[in-house]
C-alpha atoms as a PDB file:
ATOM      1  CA  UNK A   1     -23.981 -17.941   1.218  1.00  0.00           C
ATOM      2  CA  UNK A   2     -25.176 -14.669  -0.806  1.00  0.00           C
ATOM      3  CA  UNK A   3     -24.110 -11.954   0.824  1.00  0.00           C
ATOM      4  CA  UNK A   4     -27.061  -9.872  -0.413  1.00  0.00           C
ATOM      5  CA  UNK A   5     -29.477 -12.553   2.036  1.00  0.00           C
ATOM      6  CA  UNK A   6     -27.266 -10.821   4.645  1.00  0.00           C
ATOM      7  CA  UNK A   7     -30.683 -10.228   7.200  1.00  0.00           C
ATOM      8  CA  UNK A   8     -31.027  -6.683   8.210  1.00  0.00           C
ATOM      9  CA  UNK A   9     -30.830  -7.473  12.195  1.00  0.00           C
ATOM     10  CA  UNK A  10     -26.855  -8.349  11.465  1.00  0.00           C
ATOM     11  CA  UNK A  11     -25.395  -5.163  11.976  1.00  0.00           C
ATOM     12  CA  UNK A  12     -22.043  -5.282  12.982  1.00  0.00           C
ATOM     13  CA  UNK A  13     -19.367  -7.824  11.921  1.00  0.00           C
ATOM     14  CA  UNK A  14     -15.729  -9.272  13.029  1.00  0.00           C
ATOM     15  CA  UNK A  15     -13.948  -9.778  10.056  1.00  0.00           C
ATOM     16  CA  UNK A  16     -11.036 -12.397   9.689  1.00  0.00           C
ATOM     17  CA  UNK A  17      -7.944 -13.143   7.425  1.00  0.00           C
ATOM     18  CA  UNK A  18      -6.908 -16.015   8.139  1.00  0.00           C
ATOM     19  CA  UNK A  19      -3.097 -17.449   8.095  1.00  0.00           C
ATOM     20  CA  UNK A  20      -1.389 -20.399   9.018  1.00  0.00           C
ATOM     21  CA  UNK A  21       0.701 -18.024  11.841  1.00  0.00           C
ATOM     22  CA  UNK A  22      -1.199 -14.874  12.008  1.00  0.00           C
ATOM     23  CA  UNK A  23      -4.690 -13.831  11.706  1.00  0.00           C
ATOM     24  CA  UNK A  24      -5.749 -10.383  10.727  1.00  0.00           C
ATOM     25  CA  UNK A  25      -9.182  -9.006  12.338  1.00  0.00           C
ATOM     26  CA  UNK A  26     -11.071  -6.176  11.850  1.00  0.00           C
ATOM     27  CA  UNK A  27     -14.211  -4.840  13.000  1.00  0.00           C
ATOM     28  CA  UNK A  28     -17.400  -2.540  11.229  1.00  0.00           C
ATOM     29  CA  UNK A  29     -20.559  -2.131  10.886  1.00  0.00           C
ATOM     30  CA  UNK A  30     -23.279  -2.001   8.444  1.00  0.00           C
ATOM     31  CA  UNK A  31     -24.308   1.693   8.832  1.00  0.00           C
ATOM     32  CA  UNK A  32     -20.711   3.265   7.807  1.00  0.00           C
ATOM     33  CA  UNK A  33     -19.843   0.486   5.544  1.00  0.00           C
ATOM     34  CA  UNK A  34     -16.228   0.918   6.637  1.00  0.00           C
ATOM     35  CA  UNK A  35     -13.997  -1.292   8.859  1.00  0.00           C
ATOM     36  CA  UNK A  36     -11.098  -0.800  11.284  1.00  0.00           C
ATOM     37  CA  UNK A  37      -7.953  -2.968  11.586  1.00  0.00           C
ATOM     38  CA  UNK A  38      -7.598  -4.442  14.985  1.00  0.00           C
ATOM     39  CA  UNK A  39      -4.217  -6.168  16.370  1.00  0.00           C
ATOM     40  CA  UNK A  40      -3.465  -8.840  14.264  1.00  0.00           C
ATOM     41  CA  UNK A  41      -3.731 -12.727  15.851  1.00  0.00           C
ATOM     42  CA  UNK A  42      -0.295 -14.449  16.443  1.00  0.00           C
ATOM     43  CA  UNK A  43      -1.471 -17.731  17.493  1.00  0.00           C
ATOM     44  CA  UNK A  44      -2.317 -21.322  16.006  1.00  0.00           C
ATOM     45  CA  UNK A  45      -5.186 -24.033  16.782  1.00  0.00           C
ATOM     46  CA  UNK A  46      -6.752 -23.773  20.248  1.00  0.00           C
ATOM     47  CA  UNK A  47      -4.667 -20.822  21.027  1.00  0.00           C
ATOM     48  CA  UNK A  48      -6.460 -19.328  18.312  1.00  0.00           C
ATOM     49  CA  UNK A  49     -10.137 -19.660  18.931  1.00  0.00           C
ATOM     50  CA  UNK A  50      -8.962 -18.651  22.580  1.00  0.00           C
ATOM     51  CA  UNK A  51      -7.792 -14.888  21.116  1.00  0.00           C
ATOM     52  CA  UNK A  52     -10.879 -14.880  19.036  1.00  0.00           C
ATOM     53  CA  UNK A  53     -13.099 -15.758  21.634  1.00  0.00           C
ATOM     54  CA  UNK A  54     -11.549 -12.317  23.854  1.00  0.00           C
ATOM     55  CA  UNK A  55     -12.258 -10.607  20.442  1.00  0.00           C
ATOM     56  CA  UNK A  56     -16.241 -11.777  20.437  1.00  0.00           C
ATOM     57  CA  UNK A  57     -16.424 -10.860  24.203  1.00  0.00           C
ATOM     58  CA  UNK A  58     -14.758  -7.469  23.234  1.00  0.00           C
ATOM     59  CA  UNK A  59     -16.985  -6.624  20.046  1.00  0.00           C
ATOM     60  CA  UNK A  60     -20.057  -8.544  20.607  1.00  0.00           C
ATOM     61  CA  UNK A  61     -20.502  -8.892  16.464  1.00  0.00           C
ATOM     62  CA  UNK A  62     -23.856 -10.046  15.156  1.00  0.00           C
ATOM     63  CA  UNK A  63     -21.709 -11.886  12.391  1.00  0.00           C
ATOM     64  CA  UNK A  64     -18.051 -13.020  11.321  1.00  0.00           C
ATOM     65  CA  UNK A  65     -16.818 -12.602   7.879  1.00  0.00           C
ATOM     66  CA  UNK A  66     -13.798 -14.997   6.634  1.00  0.00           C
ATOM     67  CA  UNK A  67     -11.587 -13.999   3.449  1.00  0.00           C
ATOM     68  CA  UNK A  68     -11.044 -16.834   1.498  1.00  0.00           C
ATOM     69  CA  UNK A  69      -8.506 -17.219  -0.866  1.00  0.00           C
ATOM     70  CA  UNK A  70      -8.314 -18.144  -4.472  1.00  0.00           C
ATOM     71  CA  UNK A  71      -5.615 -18.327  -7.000  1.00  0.00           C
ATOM     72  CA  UNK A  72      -6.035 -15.106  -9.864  1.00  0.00           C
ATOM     73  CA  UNK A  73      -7.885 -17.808 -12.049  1.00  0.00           C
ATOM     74  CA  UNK A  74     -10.156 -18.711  -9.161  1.00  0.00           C
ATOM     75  CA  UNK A  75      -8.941 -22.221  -8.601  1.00  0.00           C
ATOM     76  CA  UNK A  76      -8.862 -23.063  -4.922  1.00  0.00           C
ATOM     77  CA  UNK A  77      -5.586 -23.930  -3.827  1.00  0.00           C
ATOM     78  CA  UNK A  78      -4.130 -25.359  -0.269  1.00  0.00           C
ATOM     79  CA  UNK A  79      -5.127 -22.173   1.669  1.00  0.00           C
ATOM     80  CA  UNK A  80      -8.491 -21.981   0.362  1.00  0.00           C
ATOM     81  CA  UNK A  81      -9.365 -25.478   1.401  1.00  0.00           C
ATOM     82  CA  UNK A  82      -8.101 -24.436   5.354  1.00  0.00           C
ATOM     83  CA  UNK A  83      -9.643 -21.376   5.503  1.00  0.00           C
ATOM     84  CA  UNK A  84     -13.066 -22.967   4.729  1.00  0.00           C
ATOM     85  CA  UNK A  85     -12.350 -25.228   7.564  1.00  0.00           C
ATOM     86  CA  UNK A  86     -11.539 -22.479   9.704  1.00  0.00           C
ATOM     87  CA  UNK A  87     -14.779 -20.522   8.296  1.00  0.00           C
ATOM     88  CA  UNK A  88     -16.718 -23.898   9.474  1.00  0.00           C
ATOM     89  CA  UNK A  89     -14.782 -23.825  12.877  1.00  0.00           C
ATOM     90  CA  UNK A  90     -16.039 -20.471  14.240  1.00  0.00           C
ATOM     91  CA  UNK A  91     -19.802 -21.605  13.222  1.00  0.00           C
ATOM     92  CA  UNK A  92     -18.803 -24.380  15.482  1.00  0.00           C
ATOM     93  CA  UNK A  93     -17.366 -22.982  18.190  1.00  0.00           C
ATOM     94  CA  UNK A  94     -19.123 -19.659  18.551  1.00  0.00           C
ATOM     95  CA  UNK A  95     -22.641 -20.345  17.453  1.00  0.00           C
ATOM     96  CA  UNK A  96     -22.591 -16.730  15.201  1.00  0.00           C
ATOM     97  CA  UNK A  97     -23.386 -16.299  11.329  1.00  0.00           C
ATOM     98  CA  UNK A  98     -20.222 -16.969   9.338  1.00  0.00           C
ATOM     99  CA  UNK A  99     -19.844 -15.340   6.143  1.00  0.00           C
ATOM    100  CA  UNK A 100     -16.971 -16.331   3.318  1.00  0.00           C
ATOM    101  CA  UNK A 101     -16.013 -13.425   1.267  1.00  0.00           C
ATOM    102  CA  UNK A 102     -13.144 -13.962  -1.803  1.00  0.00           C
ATOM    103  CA  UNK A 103     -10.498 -12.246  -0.111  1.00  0.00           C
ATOM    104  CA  UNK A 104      -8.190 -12.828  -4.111  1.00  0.00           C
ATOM    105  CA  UNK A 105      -5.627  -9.395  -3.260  1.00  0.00           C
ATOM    106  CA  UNK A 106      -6.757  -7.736  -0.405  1.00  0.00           C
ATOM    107  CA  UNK A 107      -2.877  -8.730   1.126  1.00  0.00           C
ATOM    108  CA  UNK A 108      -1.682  -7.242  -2.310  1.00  0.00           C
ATOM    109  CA  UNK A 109      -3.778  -4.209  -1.892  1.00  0.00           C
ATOM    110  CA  UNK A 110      -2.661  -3.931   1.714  1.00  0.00           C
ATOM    111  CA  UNK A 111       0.685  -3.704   1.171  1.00  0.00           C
ATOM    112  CA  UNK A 112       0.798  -1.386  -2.152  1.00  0.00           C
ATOM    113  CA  UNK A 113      -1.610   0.590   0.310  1.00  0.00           C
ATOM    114  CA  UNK A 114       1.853   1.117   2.642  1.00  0.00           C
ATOM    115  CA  UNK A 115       0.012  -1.341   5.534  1.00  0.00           C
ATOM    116  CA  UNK A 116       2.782  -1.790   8.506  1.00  0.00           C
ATOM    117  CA  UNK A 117       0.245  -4.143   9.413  1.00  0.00           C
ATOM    118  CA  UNK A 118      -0.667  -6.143   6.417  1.00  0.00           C
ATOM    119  CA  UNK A 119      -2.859  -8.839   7.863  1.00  0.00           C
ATOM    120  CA  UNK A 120      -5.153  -6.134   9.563  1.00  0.00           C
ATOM    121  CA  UNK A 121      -5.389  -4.137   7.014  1.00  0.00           C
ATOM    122  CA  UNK A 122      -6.314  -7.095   4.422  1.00  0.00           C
ATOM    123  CA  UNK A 123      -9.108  -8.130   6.808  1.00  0.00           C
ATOM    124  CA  UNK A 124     -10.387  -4.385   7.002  1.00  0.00           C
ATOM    125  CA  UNK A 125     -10.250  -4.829   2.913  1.00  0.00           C
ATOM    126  CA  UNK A 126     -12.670  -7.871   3.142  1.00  0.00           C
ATOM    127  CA  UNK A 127     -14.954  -6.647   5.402  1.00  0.00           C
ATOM    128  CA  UNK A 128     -15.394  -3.810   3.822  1.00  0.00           C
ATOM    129  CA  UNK A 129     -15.775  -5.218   0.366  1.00  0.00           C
ATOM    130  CA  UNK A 130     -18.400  -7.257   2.194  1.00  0.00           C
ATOM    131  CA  UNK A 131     -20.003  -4.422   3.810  1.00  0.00           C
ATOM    132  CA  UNK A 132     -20.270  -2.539   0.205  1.00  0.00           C
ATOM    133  CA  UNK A 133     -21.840  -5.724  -1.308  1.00  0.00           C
ATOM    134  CA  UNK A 134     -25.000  -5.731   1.522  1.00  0.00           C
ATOM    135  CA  UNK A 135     -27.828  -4.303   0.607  1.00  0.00           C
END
């Protein structure tokens, strides 16, 4: 999906990087066009969705955003294809707009950026790159 037909209701957003062990979240809105890095997610499958769900409860987004990775060239590789099922997951399980975003070196730019937190601070990176492509 575009993320300029991002409707003007949708104003703030949950944004997630998502790893096989951890998953980084962050959380902004539309008005500041900035994010903030929230604890990162150490969980897998069911436990998972359960630590997003206290997230959803917490934030009450009008939106997610999910970084999806590509290889420098663009080519999908293994991660790309499960974070697409993980992007098609939350539409499933939490009924809320899911937006992909390419998330190709927000961890990079995280950690030359001195993160201690790198998967936070990579999903602040895509939600904010989102967030700046909105009209």
């Amino acid at each position: 999906m575009s993320t300029a037909s991002v409707p003007a209701e949708l104003q703030t957003f949950l944004a997630l990087d998502f790893g096989l062990k951890r998953t980084g979240v962050a959380v902004g809105n539309r008005l500041l066009r900035s994010a903030q890095p929230q604890a990162t997610i150490q969980a897998e499958g069911d436990a998972r969705f359960a630590k997003i769900a206290e997230r959803l409860r917490e934030w009450q987004p009008d939106a997610l955003v999910v970084g999806i990775p590509f290889h420098p060239d663009g080519a999908a590789h293994d991660n790309t294809a499960r974070a697409q099922k993980f992007a098609r997951q939350l539409r499933g399980r939490f009924d809320l707009p899911v937006y992909e975003v390419d998330e190709r070196y927000s961890t990079t730019e995280a950690l030359a950026a001195g993160a201690k937190d790198a998967d936070a601070a990579s999903a602040c990176i895509i939600l904010e790159q989102f967030l700046r492509a909105i009209e």
